[in-house]
N, C-alpha and C. Protein backbone atom coordinates (compact mmCIF):
# COMPACT_ATOMS: atom_id res chain seq x y z
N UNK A 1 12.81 -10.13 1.48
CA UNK A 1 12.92 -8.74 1.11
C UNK A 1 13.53 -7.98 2.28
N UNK A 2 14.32 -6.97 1.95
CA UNK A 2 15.14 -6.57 3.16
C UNK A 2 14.10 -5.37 4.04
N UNK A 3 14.20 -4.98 5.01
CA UNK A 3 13.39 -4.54 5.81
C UNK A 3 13.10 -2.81 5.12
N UNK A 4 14.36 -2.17 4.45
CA UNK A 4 13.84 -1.23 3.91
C UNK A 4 13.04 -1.13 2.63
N UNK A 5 13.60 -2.33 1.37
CA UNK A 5 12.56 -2.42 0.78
C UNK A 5 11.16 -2.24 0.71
N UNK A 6 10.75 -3.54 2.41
CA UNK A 6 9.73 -3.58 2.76
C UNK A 6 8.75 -1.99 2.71
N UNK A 7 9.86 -1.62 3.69
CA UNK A 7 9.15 -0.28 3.82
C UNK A 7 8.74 0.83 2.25
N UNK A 8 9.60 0.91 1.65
CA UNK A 8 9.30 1.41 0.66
C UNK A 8 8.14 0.70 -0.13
N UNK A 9 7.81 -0.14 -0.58
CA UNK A 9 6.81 -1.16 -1.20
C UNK A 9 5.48 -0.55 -0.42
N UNK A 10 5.42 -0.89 1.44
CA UNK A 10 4.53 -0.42 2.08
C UNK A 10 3.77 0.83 1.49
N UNK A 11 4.76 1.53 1.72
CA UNK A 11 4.38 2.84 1.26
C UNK A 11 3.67 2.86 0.18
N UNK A 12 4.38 2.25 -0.70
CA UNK A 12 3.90 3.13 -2.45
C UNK A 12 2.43 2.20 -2.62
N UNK A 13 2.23 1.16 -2.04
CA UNK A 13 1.24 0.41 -1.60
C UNK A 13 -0.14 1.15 -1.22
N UNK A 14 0.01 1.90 -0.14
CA UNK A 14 -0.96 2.88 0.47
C UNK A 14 -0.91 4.31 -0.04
N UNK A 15 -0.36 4.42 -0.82
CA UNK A 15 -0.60 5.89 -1.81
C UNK A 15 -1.40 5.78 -2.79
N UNK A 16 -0.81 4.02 -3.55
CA UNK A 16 -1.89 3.93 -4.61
C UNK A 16 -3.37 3.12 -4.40
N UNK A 17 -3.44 2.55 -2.78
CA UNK A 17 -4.39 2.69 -2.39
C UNK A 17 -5.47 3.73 -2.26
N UNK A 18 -4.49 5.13 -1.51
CA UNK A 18 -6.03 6.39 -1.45
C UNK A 18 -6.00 7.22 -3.07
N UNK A 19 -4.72 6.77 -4.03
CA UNK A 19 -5.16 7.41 -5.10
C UNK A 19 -6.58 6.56 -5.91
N UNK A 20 -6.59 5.05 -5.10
CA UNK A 20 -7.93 4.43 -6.21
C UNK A 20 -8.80 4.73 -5.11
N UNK A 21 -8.94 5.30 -3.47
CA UNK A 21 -10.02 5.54 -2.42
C UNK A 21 -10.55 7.01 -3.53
N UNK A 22 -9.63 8.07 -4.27
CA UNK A 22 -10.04 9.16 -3.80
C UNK A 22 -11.05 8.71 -5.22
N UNK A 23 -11.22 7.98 -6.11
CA UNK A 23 -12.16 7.79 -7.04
C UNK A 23 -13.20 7.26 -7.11
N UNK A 24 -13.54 6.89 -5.34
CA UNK A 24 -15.20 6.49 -5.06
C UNK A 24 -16.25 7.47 -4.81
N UNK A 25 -17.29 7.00 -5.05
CA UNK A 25 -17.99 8.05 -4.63
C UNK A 25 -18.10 8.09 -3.13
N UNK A 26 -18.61 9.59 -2.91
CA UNK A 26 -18.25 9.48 -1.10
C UNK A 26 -17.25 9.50 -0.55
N UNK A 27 -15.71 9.43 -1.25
CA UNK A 27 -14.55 9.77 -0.74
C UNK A 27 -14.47 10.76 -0.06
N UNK A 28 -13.93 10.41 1.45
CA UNK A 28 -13.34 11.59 2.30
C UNK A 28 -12.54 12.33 1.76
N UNK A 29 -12.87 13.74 1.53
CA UNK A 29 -11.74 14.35 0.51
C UNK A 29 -10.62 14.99 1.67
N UNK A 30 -11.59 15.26 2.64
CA UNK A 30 -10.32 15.97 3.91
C UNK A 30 -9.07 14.94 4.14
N UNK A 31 -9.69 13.51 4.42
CA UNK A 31 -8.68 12.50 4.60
C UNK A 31 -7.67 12.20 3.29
N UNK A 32 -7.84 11.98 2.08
CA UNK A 32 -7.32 12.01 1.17
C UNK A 32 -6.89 13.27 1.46
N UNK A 33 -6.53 14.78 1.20
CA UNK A 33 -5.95 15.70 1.43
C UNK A 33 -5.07 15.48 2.21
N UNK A 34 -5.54 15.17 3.88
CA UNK A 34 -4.47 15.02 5.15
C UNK A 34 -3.42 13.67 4.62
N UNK A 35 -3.93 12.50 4.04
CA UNK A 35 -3.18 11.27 4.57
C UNK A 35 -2.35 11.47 3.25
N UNK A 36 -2.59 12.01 2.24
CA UNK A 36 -1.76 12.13 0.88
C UNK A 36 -0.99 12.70 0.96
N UNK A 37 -0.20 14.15 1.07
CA UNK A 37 1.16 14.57 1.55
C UNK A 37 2.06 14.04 2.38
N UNK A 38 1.06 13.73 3.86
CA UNK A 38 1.70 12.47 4.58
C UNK A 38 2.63 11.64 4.21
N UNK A 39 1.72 10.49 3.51
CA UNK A 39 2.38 9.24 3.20
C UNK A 39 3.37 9.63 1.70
N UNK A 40 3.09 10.69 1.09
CA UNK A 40 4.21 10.67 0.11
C UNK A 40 5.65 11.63 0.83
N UNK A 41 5.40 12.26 1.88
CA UNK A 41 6.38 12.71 3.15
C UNK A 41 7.72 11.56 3.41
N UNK A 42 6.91 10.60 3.86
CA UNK A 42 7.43 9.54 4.88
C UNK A 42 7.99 8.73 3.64
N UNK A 43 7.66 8.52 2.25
CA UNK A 43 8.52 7.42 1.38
C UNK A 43 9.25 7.57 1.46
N UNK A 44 10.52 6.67 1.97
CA UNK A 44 11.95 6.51 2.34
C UNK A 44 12.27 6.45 0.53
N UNK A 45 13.52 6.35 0.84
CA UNK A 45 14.26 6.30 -0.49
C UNK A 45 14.33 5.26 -1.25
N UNK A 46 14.52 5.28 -2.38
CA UNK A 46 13.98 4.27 -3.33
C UNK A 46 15.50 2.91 -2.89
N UNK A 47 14.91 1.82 -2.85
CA UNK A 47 15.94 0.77 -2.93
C UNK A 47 17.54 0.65 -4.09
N UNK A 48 18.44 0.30 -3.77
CA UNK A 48 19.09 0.18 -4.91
C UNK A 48 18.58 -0.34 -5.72
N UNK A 49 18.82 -0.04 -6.95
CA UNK A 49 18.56 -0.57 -8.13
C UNK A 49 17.20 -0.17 -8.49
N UNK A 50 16.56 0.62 -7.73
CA UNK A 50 15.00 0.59 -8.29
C UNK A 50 15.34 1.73 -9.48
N UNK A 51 15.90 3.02 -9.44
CA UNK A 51 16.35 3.80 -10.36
C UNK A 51 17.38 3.71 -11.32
N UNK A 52 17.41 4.46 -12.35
CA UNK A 52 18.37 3.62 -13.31
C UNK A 52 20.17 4.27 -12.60
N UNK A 53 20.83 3.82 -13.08
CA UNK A 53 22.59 4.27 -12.70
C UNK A 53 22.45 5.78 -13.66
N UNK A 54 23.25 6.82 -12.13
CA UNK A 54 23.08 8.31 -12.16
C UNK A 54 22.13 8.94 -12.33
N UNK A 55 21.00 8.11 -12.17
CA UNK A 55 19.26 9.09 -12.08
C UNK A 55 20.07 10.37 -11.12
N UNK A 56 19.33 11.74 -11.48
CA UNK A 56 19.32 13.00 -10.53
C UNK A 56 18.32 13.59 -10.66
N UNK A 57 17.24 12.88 -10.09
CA UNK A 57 15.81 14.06 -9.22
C UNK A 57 16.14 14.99 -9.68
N UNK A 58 17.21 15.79 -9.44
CA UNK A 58 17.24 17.54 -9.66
C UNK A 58 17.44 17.99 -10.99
N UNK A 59 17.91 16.69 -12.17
CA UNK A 59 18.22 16.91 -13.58
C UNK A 59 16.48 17.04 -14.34
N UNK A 60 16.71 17.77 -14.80
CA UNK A 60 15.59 17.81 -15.76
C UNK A 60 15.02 19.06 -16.00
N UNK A 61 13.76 19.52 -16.85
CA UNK A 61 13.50 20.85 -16.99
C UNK A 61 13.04 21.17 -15.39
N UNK A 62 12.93 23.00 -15.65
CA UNK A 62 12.28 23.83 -15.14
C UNK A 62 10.61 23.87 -15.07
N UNK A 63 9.96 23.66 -14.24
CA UNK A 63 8.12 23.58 -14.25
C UNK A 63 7.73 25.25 -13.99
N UNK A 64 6.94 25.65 -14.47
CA UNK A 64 6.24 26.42 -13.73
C UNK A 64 5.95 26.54 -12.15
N UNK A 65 7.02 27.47 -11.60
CA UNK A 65 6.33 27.67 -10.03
C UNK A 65 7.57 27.34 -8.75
N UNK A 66 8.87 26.34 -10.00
CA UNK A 66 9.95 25.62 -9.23
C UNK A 66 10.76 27.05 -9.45
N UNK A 67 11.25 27.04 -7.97
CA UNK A 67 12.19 28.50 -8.12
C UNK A 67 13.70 27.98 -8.43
């Protein structure tokens, strides 16, 4: 696997790690708060091919709140 892959995998690895931490009981909610923006911060960009040909993030509706 090429080294950025790696990294990306890493990542999405430990996100959906504290998303199954934040459903124990006793979950640090401060840490889940701090380490969750974090690590979805730092996900490098998706590998080729992981998205389909001409995906655009920016295509799609309007949400509530997106200026």
């Amino acid at each position: 696997m090429c080294p950025h892959c790696e990294d990306f995998a890493r990542t999405v690895e430990m996100l959906a790690a504290l998303a199954l931490y934040s459903h124990v009981d006793g979950a640090d909610i401060a840490f889940i708060d701090a380490m969750g923006p974090s690590l979805a911060a730092s996900l490098p960009a998706p590998p080729p091919g992981t998205l389909p040909p001409g995906y655009n993030p920016d295509d799609g509706p309007q949400y509530p709140g997106q200026g």
